[in-house]
Protein backbone atom coordinates (compact mmCIF):
# COMPACT_ATOMS: atom_id res chain seq x y z
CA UNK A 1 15.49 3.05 21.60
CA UNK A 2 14.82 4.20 18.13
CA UNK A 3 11.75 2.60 17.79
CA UNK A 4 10.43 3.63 21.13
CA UNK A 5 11.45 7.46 20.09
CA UNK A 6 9.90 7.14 16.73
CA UNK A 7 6.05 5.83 18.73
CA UNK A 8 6.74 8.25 20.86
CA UNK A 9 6.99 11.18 18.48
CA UNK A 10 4.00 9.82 16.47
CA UNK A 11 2.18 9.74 19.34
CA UNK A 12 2.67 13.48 20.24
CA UNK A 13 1.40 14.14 16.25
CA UNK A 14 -1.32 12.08 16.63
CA UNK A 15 -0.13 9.56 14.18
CA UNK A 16 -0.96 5.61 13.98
CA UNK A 17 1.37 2.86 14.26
CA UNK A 18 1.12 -0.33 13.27
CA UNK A 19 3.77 -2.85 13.43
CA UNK A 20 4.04 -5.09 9.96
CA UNK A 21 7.35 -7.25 10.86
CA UNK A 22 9.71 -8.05 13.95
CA UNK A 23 12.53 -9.55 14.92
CA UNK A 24 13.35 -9.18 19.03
CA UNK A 25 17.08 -9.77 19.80
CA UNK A 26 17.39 -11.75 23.54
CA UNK A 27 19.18 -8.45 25.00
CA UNK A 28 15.87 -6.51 23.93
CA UNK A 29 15.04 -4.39 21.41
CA UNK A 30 15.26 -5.49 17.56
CA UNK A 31 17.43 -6.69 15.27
CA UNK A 32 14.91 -5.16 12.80
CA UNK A 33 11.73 -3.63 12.55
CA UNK A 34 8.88 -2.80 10.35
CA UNK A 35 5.82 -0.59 10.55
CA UNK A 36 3.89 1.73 9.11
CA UNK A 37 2.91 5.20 10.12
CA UNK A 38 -0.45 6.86 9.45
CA UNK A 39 -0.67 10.42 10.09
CA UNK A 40 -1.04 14.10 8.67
CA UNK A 41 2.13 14.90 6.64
CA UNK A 42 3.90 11.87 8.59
CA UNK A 43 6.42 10.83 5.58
CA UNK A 44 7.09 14.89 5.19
CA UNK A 45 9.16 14.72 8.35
CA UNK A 46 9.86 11.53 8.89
CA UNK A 47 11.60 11.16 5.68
CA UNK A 48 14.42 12.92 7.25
CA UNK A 49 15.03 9.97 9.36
CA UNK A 50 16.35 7.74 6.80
CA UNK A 51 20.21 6.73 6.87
CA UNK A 52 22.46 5.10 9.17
CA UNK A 53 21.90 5.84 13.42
CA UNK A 54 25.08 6.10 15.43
CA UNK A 55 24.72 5.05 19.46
CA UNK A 56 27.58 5.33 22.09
CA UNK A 57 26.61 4.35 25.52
CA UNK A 58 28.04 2.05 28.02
CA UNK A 59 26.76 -1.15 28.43
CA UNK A 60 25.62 -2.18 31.90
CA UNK A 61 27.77 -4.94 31.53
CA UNK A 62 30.74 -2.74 30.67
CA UNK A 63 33.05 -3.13 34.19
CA UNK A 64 35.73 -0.68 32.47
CA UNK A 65 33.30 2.17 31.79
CA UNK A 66 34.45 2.02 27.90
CA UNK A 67 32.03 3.82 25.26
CA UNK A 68 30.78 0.96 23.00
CA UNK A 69 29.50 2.25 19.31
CA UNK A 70 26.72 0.72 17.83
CA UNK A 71 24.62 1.57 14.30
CA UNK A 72 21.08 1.40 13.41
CA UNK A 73 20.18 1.87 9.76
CA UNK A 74 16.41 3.52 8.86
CA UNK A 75 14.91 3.42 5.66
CA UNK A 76 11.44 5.31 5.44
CA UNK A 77 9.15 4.61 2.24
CA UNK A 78 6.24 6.55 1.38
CA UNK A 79 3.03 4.14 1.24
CA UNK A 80 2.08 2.91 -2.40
CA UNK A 81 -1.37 4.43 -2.97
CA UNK A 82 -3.68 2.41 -5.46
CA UNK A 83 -2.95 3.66 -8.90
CA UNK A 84 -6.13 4.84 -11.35
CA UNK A 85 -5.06 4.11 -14.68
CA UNK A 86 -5.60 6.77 -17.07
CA UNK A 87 -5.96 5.36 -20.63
CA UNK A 88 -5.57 8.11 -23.64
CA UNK A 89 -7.71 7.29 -26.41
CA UNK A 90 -5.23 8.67 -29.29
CA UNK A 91 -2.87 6.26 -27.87
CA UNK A 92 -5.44 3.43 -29.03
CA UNK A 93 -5.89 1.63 -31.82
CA UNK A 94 -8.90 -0.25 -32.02
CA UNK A 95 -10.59 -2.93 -34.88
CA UNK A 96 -13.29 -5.19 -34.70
CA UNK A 97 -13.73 -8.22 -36.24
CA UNK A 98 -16.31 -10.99 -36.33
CA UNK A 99 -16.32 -13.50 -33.64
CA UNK A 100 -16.14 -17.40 -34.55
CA UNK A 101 -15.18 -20.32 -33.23
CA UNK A 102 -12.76 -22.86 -33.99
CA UNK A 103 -12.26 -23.41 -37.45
CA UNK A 104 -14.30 -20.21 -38.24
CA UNK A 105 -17.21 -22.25 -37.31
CA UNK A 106 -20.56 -20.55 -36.52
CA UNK A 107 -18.90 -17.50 -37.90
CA UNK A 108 -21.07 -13.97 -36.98
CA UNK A 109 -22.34 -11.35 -39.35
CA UNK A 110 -21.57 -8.59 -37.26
CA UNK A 111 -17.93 -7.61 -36.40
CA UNK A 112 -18.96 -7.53 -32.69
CA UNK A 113 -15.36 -9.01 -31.77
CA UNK A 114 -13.01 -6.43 -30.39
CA UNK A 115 -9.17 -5.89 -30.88
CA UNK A 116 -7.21 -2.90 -28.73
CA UNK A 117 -3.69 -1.95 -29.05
CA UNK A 118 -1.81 0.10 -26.76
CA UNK A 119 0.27 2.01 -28.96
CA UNK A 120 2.74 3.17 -25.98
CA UNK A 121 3.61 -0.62 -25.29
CA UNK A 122 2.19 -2.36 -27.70
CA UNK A 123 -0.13 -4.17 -25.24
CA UNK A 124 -3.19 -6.01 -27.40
CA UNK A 125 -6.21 -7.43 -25.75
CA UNK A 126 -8.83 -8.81 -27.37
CA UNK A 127 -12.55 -9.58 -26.66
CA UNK A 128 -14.93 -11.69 -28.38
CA UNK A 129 -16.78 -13.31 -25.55
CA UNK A 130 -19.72 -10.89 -25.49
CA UNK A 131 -22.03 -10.33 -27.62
CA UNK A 132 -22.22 -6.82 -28.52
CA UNK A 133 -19.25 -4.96 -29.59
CA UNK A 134 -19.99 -2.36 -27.02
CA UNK A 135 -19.76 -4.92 -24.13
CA UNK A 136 -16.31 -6.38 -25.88
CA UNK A 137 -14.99 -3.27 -26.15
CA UNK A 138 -15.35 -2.28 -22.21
CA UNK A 139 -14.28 -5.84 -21.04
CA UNK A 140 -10.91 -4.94 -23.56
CA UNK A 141 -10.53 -1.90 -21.96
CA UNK A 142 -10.73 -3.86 -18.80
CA UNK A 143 -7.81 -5.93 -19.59
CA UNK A 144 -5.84 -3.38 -20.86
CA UNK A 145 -6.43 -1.10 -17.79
CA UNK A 146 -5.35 -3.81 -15.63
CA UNK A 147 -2.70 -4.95 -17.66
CA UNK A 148 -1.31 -1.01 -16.98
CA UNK A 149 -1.89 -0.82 -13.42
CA UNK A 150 0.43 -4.14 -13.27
CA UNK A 151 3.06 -2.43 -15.79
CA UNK A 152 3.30 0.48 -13.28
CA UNK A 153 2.82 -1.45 -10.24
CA UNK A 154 5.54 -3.31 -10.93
CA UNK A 155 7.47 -0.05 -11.59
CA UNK A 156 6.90 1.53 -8.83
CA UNK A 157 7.75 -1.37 -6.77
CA UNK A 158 11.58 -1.11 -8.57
CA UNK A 159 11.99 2.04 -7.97
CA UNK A 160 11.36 1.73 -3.96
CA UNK A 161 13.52 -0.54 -3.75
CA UNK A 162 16.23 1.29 -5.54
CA UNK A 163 15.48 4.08 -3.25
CA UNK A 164 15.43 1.90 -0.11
CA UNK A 165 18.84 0.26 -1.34
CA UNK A 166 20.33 3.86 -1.69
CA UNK A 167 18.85 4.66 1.95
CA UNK A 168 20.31 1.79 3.61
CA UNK A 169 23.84 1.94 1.55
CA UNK A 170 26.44 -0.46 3.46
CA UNK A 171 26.04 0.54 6.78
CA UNK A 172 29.27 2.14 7.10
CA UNK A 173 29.86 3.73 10.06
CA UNK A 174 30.66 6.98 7.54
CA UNK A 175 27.38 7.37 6.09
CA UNK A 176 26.14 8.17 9.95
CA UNK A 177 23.15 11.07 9.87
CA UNK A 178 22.96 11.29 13.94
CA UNK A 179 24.56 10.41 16.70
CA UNK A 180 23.25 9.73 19.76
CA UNK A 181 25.73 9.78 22.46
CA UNK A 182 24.59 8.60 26.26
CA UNK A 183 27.43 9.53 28.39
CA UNK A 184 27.00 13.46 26.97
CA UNK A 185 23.28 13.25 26.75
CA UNK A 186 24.22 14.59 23.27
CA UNK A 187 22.09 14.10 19.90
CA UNK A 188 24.27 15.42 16.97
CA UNK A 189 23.23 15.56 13.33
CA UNK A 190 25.51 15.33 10.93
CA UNK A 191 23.97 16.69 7.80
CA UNK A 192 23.64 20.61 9.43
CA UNK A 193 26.32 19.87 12.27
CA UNK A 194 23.51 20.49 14.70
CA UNK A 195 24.20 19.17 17.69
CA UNK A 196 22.01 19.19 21.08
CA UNK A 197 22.20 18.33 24.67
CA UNK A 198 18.73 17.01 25.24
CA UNK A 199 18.83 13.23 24.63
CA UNK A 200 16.70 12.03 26.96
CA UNK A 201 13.79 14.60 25.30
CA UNK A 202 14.53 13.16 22.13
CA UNK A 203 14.53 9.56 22.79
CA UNK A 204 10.87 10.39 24.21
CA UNK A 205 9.48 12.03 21.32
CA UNK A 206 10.16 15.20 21.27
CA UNK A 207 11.80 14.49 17.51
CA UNK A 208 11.34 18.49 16.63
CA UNK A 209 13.74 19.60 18.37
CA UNK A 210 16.00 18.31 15.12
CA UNK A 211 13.55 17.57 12.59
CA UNK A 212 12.41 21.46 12.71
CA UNK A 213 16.17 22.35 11.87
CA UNK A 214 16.53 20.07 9.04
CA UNK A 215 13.10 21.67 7.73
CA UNK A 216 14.87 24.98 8.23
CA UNK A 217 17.95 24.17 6.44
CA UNK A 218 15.98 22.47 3.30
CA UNK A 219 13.67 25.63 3.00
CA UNK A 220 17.00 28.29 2.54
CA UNK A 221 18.78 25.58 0.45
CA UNK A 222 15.42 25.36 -1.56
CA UNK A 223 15.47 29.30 -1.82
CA UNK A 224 19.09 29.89 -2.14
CA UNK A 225 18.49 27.98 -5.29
CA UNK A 226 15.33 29.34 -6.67
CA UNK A 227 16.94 32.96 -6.44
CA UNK A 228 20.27 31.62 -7.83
């Protein structure tokens, strides 16, 4: 269901979906899900999304009409652009030397050998292989920028998944953002106590009709504090 609301809303936007990763359950529908959305300001409202899903319905194989209570847990990430490494050249500290083999053998005049340090993390590369010290000094800086991009790759990939850990949480049926509620035709969000009788318009798309509130509600908290 969730799924199916969330192609159906980027479909209305004009947005792309691509599925990544899935696992079908035998009843239908996923046990989990993966896939990407490409779109005009598509993580902007779809960010509002993440947390834990609450659905009541009853089952079709439910003879006693009983409400059965199920959760769903979304976790939206913003795409990892490729990062440019910027290198600042007062954070550089750069000596040449002469090349040489082994040994010192066959030992240049010229110190065309070049030595970088990042000063920041203390990152060294060192080039010797060409033979100019300009053309050692850009493959260095090659290194070193790559070397970087790694440092904050590698970053960046912690810190998503500390956000996606504090996104998922446990699970717990307390940490519920919406509840979708089948018998009522009722969608009720949590976080502004909205709640709406049009579940069957949600559940095809028309997301808005909550994600506009939220929208609402983090504009006047975002100016409430700005004037405070």
């Amino acid at each position: 269901d969730l799924f199916r609301m969330y192609s159906r809303y980027a479909e209305r936007k004009g947005w792309k979906v691509r599925v990544l990763d899935s696992h079908p359950t035998p009843l239908g529908g996923y046990k989990q899900i993966v896939f990407a959305v490409e779109g005009k300001r598509a993580y902007g409202r779809l960010r509002y999304e993440s947390g834990v899903h609450r659905v009541q319905r009853v089952p079709v194989t439910e003879s006693g009409g009983r409400i059965h209570t199920s959760t769903a847990t979304v976790a939206v990430l913003p795409e990892a652009e490729e990062v440019e490494v910027e290198i600042n050249p007062d954070e550089l500290k750069i000596e040449t030397f002469r090349a040489g083999g082994p040994g010192g053998q066959h030992m240049q005049k010229n110190e065309t050998a070049v030595r970088i340090t990042h000063l920041p993390t203390g990152i060294v590369v060192a080039c010797q292989d060409e033979r100019s010290q300009h053309r050692n000094r850009e493959q260095a800086l090659r290194i070193l920028r790559a070397k970087l991009r790694d440092i904050q790759e590698r970053k960046r990939e912690s810190e998503l998944r500390e956000t996606r850990r504090r996104q998922i949480g446990t699970g717990d049926r307390s940490e519920k953002i919406r509840t979708y509620n089948f018998p009522q035709s009722r969608v009720t969000d949590h976080r502004i106590g909205l709640t709406i009788y049009r579940l069957e318009d949600v559940l095809d798309g028309d997301l808005d009709l909550v994600i506009d509130p939220l929208l609402e509600e983090e504009l006047a908290r975002a100016l409430e504090t700005a004037s405070g």
